[in-house]
PDB file of N, CA and C in Angstrom:
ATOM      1  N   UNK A   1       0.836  -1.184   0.000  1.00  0.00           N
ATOM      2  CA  UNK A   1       0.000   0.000   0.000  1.00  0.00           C
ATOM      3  C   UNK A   1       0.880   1.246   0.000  1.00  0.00           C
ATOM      4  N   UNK A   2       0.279   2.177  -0.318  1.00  0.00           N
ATOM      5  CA  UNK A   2       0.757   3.687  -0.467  1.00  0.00           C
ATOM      6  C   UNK A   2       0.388   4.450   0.712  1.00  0.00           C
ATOM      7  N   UNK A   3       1.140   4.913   1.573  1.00  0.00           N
ATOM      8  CA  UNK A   3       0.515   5.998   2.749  1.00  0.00           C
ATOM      9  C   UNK A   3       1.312   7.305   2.304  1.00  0.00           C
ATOM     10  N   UNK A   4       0.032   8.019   2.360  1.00  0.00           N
ATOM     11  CA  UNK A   4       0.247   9.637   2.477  1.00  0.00           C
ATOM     12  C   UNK A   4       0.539   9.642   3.299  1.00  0.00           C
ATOM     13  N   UNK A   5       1.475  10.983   4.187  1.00  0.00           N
ATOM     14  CA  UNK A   5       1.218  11.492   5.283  1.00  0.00           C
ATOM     15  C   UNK A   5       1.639  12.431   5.770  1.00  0.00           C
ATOM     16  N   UNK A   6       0.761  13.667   6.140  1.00  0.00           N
ATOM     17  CA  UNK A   6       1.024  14.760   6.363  1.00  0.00           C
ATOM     18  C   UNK A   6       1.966  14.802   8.026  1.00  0.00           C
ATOM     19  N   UNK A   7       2.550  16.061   8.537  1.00  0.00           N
ATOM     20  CA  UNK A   7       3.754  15.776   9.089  1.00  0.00           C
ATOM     21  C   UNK A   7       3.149  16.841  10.176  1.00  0.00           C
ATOM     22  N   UNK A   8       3.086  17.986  10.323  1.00  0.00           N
ATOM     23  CA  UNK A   8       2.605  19.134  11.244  1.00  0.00           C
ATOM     24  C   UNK A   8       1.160  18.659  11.827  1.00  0.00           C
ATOM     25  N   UNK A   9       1.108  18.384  13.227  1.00  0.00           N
ATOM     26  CA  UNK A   9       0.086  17.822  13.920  1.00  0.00           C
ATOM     27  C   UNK A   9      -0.212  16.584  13.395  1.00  0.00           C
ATOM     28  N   UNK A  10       0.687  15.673  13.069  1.00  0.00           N
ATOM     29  CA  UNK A  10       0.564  14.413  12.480  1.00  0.00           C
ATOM     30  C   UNK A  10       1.418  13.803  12.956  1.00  0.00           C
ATOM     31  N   UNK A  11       2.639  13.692  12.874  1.00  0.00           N
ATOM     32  CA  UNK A  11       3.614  13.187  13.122  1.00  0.00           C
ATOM     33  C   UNK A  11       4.597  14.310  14.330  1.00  0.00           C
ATOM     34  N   UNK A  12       4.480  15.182  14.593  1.00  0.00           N
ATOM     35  CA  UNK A  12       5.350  16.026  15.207  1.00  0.00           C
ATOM     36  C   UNK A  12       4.085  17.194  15.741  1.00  0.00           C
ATOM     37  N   UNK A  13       4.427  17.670  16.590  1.00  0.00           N
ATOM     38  CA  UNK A  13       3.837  18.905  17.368  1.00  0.00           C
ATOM     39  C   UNK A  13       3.101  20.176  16.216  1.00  0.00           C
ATOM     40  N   UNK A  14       2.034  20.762  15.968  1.00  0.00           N
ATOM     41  CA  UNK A  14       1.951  21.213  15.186  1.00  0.00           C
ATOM     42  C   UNK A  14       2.257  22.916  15.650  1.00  0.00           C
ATOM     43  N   UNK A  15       2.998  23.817  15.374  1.00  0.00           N
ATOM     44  CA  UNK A  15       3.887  24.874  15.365  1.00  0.00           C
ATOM     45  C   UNK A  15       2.961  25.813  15.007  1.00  0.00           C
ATOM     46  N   UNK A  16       2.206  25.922  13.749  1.00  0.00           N
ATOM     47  CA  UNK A  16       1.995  26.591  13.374  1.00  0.00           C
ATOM     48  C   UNK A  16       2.688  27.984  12.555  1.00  0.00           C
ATOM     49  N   UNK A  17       3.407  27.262  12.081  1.00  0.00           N
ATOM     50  CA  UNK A  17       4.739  28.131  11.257  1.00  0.00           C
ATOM     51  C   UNK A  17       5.988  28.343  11.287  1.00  0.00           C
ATOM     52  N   UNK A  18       5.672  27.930  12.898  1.00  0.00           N
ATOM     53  CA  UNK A  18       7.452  27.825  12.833  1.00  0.00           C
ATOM     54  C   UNK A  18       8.105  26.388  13.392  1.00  0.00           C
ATOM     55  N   UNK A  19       8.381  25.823  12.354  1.00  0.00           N
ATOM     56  CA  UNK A  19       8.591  24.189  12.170  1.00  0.00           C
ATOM     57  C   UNK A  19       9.617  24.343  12.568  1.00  0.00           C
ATOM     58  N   UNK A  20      10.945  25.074  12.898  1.00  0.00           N
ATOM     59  CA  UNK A  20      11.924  24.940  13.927  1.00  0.00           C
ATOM     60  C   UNK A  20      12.047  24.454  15.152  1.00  0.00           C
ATOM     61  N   UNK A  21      10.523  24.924  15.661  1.00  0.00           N
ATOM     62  CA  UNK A  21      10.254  24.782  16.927  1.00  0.00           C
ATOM     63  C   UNK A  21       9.727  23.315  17.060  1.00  0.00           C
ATOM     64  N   UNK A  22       9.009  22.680  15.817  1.00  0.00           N
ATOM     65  CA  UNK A  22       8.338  21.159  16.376  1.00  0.00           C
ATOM     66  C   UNK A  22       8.910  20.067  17.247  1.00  0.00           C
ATOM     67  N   UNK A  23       8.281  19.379  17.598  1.00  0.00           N
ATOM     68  CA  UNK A  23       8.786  18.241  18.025  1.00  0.00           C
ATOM     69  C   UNK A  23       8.106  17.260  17.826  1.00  0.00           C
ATOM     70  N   UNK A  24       8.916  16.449  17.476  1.00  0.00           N
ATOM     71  CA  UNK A  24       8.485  14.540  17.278  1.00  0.00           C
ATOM     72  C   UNK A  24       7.340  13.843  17.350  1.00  0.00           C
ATOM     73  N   UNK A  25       6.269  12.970  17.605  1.00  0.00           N
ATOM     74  CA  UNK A  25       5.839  11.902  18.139  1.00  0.00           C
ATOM     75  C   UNK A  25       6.178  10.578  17.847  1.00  0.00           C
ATOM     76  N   UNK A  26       7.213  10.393  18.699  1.00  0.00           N
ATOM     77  CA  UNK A  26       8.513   9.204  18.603  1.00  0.00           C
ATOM     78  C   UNK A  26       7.336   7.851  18.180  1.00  0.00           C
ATOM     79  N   UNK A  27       6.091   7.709  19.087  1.00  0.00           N
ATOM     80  CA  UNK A  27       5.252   6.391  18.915  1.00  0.00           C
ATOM     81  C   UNK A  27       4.618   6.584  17.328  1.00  0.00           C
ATOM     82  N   UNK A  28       4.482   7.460  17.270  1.00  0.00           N
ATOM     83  CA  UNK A  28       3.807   7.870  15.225  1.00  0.00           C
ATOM     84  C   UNK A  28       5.166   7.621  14.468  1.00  0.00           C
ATOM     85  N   UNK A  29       5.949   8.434  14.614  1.00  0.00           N
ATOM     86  CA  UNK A  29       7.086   7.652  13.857  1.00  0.00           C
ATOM     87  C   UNK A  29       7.304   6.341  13.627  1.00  0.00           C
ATOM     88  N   UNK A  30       7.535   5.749  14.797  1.00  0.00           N
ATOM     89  CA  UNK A  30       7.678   4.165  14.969  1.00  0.00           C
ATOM     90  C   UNK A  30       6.382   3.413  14.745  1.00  0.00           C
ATOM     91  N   UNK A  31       5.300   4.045  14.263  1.00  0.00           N
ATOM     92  CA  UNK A  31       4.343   3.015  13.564  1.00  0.00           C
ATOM     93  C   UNK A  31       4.782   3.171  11.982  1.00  0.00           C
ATOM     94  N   UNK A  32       4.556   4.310  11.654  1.00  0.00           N
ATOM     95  CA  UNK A  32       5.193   4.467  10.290  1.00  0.00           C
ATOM     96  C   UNK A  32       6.153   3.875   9.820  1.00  0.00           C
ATOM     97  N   UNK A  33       7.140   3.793  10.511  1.00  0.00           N
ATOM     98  CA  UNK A  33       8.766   3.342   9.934  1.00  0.00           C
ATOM     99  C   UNK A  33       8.369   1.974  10.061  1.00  0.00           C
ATOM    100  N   UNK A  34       7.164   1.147  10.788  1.00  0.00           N
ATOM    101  CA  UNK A  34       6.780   0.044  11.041  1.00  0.00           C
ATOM    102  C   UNK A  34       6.531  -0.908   9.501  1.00  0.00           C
ATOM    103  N   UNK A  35       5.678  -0.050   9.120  1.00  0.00           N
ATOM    104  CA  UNK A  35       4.451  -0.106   7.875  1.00  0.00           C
ATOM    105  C   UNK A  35       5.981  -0.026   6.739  1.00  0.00           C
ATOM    106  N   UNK A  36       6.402   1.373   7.231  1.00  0.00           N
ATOM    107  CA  UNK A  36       7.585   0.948   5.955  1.00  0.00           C
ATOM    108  C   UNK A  36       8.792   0.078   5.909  1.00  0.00           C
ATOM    109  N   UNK A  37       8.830  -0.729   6.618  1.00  0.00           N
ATOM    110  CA  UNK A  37       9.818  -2.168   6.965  1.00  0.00           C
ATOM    111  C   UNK A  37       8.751  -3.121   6.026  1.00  0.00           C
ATOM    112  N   UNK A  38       7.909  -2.964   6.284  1.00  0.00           N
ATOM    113  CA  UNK A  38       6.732  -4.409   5.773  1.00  0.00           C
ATOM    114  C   UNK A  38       6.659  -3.780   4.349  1.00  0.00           C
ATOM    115  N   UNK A  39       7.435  -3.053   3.702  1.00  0.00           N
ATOM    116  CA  UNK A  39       7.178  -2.862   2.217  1.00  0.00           C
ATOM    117  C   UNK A  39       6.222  -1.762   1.608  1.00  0.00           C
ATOM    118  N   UNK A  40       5.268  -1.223   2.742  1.00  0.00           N
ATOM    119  CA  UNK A  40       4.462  -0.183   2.091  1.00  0.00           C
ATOM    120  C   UNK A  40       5.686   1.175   1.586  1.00  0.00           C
ATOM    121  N   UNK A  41       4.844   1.599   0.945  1.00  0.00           N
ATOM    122  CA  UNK A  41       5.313   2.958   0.286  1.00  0.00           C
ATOM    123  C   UNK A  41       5.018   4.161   0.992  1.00  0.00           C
ATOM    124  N   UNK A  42       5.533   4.930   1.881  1.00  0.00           N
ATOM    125  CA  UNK A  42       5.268   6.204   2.584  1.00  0.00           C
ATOM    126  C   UNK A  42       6.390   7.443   1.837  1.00  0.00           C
ATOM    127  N   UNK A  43       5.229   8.170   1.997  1.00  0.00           N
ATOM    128  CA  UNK A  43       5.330   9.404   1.624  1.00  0.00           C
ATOM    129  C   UNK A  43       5.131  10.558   2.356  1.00  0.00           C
ATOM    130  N   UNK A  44       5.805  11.679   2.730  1.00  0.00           N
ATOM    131  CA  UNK A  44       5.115  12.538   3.650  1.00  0.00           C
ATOM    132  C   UNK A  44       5.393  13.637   2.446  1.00  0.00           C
ATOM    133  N   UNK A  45       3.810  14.264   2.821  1.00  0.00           N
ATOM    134  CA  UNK A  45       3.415  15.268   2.238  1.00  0.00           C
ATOM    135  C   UNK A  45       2.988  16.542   3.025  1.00  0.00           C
ATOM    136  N   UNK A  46       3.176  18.273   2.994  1.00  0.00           N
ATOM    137  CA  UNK A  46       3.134  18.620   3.917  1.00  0.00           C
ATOM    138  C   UNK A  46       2.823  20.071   3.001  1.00  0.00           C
ATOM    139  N   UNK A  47       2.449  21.288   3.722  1.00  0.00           N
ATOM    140  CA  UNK A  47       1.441  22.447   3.262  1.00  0.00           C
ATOM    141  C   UNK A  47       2.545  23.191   3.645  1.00  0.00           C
ATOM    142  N   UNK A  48       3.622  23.044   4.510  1.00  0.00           N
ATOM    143  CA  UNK A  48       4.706  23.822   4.817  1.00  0.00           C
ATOM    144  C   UNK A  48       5.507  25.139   3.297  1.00  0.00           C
ATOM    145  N   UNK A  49       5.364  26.407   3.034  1.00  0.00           N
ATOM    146  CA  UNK A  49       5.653  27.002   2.305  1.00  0.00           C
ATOM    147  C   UNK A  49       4.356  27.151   1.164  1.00  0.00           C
ATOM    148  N   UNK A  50       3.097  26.450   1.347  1.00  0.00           N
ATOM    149  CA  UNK A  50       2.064  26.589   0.504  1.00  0.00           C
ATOM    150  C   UNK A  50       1.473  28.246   0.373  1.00  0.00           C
ATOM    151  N   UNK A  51       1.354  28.848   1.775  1.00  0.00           N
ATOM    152  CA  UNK A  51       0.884  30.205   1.970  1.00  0.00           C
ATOM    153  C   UNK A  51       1.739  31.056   1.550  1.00  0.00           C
ATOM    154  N   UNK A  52       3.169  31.293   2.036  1.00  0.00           N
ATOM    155  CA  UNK A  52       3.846  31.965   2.230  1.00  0.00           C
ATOM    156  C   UNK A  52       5.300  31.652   1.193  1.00  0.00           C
ATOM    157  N   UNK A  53       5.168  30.597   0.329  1.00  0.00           N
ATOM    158  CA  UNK A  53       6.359  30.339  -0.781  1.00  0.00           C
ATOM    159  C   UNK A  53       7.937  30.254  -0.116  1.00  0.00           C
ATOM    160  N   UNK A  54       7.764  30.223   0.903  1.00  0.00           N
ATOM    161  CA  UNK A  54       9.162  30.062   1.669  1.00  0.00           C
ATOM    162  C   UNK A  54       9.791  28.278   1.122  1.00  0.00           C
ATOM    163  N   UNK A  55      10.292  27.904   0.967  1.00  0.00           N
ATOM    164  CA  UNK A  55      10.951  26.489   0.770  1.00  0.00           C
ATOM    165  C   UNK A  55      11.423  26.040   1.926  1.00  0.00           C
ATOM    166  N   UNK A  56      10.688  25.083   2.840  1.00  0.00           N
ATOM    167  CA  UNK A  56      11.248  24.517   4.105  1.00  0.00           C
ATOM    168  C   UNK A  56      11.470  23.338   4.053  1.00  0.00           C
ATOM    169  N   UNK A  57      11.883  22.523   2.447  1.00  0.00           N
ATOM    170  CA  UNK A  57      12.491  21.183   2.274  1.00  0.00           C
ATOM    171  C   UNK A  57      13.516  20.751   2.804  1.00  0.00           C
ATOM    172  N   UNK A  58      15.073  21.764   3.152  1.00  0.00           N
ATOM    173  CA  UNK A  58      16.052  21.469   3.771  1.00  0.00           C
ATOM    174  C   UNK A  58      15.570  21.190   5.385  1.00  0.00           C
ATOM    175  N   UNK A  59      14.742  22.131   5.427  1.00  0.00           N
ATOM    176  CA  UNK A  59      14.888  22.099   7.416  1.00  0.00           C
ATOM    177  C   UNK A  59      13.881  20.682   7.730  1.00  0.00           C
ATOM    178  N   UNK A  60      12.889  20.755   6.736  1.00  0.00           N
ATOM    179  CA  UNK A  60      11.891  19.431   6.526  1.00  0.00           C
ATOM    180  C   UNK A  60      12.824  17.852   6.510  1.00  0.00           C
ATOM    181  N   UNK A  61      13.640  17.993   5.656  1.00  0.00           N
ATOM    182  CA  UNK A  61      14.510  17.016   5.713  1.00  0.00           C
ATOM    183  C   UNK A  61      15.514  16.222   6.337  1.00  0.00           C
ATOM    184  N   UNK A  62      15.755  17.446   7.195  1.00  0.00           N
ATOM    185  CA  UNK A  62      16.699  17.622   8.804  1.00  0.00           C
ATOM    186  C   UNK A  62      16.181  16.756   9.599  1.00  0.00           C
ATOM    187  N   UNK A  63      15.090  17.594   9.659  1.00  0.00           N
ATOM    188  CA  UNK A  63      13.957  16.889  10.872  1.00  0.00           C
ATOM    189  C   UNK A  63      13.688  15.294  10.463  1.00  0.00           C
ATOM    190  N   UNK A  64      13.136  15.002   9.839  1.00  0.00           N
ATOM    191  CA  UNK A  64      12.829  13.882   9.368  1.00  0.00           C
ATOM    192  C   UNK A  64      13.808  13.254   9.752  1.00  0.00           C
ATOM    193  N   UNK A  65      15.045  13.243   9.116  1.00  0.00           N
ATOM    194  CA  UNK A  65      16.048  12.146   9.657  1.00  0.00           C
ATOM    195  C   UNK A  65      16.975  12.063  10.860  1.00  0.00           C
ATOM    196  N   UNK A  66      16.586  12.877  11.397  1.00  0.00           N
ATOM    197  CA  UNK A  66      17.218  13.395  12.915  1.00  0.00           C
ATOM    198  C   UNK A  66      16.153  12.591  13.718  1.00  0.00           C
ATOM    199  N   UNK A  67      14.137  12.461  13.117  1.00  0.00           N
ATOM    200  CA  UNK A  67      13.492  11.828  14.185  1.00  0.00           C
ATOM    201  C   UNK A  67      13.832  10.420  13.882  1.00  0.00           C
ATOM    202  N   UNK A  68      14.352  10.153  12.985  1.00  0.00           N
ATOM    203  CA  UNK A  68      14.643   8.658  12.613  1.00  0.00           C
ATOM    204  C   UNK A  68      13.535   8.365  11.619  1.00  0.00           C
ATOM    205  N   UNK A  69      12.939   9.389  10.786  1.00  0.00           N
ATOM    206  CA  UNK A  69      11.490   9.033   9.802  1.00  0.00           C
ATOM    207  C   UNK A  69      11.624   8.126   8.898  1.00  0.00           C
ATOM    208  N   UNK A  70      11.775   7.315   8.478  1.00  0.00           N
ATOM    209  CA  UNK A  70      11.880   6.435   7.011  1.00  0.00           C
ATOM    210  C   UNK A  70      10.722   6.575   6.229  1.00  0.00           C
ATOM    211  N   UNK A  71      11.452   7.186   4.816  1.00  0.00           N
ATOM    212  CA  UNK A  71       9.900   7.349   4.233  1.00  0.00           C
ATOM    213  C   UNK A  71      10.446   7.297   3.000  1.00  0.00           C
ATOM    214  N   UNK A  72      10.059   7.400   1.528  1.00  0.00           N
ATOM    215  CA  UNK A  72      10.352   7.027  -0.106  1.00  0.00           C
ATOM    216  C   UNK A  72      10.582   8.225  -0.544  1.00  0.00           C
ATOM    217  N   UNK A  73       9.744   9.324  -0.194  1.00  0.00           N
ATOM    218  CA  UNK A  73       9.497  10.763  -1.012  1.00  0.00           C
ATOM    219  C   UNK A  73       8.708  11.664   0.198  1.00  0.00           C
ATOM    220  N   UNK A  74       9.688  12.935   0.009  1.00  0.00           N
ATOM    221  CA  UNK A  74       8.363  14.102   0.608  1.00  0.00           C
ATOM    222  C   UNK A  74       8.309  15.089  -0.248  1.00  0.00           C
ATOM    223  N   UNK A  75       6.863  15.422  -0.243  1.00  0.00           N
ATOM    224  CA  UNK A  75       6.856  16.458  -1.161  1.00  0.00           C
ATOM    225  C   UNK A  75       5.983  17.692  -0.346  1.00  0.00           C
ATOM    226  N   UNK A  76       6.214  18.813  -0.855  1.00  0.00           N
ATOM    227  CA  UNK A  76       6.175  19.887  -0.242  1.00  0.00           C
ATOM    228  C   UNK A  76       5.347  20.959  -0.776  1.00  0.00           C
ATOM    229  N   UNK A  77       4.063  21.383  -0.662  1.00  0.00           N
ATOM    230  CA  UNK A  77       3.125  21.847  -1.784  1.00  0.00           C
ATOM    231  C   UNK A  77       1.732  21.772  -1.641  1.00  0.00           C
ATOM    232  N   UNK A  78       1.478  20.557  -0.599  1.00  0.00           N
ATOM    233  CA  UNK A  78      -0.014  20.421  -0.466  1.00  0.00           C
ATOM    234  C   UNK A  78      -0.923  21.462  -0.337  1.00  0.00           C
ATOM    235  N   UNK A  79      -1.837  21.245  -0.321  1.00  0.00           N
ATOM    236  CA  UNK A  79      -3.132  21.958  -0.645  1.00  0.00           C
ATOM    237  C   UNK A  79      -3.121  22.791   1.006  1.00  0.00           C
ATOM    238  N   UNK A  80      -3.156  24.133   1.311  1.00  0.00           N
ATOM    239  CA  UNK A  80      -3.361  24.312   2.441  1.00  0.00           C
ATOM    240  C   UNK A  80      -4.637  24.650   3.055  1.00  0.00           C
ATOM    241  N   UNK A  81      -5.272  23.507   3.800  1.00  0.00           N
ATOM    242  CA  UNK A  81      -7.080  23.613   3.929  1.00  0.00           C
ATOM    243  C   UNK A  81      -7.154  23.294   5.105  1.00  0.00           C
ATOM    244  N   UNK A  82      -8.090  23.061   5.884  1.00  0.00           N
ATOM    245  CA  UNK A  82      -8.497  22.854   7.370  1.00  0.00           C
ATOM    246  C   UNK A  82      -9.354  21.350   7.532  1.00  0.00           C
ATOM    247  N   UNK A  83      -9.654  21.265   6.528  1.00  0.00           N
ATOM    248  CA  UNK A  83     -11.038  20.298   6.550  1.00  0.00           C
ATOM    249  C   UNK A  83     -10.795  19.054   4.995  1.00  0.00           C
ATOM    250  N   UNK A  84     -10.230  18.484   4.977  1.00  0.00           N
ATOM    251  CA  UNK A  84      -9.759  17.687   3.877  1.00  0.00           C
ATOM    252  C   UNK A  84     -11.136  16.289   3.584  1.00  0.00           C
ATOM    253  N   UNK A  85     -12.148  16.462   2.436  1.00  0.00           N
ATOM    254  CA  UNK A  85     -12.810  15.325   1.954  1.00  0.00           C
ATOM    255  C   UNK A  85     -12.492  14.464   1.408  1.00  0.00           C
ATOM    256  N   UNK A  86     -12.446  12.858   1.733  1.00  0.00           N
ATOM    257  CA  UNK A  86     -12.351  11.929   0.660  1.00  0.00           C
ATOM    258  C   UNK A  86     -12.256  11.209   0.805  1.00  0.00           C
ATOM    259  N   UNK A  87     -12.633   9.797   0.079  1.00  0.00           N
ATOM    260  CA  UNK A  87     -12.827   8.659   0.820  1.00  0.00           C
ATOM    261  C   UNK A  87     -12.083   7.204   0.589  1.00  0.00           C
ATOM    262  N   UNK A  88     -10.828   8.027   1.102  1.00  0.00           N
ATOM    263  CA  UNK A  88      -9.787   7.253   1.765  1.00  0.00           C
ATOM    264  C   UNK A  88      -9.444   7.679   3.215  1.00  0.00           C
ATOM    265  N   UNK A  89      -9.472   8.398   3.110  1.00  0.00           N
ATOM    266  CA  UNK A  89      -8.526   9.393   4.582  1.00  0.00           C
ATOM    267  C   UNK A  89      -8.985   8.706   5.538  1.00  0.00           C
ATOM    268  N   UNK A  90      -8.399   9.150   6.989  1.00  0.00           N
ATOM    269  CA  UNK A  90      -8.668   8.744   8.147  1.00  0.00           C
ATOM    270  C   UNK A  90      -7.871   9.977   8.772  1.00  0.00           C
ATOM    271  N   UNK A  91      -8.261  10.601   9.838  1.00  0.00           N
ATOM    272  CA  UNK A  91      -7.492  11.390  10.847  1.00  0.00           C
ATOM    273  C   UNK A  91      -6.351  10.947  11.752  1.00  0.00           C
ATOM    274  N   UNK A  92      -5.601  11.443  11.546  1.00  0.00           N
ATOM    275  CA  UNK A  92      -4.516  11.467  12.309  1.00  0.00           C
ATOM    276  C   UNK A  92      -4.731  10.814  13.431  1.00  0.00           C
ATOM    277  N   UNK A  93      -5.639  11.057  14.595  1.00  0.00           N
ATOM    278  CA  UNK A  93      -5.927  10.480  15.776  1.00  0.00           C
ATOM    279  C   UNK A  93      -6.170   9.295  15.931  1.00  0.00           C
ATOM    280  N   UNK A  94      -7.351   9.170  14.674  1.00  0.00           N
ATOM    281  CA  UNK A  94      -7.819   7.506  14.955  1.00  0.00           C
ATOM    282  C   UNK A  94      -6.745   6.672  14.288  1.00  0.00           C
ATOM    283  N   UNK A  95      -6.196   6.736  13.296  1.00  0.00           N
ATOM    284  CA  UNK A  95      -4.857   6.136  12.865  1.00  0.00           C
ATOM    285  C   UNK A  95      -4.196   5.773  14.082  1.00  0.00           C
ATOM    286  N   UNK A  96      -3.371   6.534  14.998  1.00  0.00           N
ATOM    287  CA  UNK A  96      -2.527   6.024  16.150  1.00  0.00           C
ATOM    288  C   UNK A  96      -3.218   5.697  17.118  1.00  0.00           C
ATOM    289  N   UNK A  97      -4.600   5.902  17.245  1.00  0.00           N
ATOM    290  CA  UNK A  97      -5.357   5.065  18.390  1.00  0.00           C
ATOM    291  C   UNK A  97      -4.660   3.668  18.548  1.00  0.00           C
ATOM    292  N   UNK A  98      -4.491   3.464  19.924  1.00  0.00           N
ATOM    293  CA  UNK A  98      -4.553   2.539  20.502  1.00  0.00           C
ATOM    294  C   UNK A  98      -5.100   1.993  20.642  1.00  0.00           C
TER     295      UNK A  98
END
C-alpha cells in the first residue's frame, strides 16, 4: 500500500509556522517506519511554504532524519485547507489510536 502522510500535527507537534520549533511523536514515527519495513510505500506530504512560498524542504529534511522518519518521497506543496474530503482518509488520531 501507499501511505500519504502529512507531518505538522501528524507526526510532530503542530507549530503553526514555525517548524523549527516542532517536536516529534517518537510512537507515530515508529508506527510508520513500522508499515515501511513491511514494504508499504510512505510518503510525507506537507502544506509547509504553501501560503507563504518560503521552501522549508532542507529544514523538513533535517527533521525527518534526525526523528529517525523512514519514508520514499516528501513532497512539499499540499493543498493548504483545514477540513480535507475523501474517501480514503482517516485522521490522524484515529490512525494512532490505541
Amino acid at each position: 500500500m501507499k501511505y500519504i502522510i502529512d507531518i505538522d500535527g501528524t507526526i510532530c507537534s503542530d507549530t503553526f509556522g514555525k517548524y523549527e520549533l516542532a517536536v516529534p511523536f517518537i510512537n507515530r514515527i515508529y508506527k510508520i517506519n513500522q508499515l515501511y519495513s513491511q514494504g508499504h510505500i510512505i510518503i510525507y506530504q506537507t502544506a509547509r511554504g504553501s501560503t507563504t512560498s518560503i521552501d522549508w524542504r532542507e529544514l523538513t529534511e533535517k527533521q525527518l532524519n534526525d526523528w529517525g522518519a523512514k519514508y520514499h518521497e516528501l513532497r512539499l506543496g499540499k493543498l493548504d485547507g483545514d477540513f480535507f474530503v475523501d474517501n480514503k482518509g482517516v485522521h490522524s488520531d484515529e490512525f494512532f489510536k490505541e
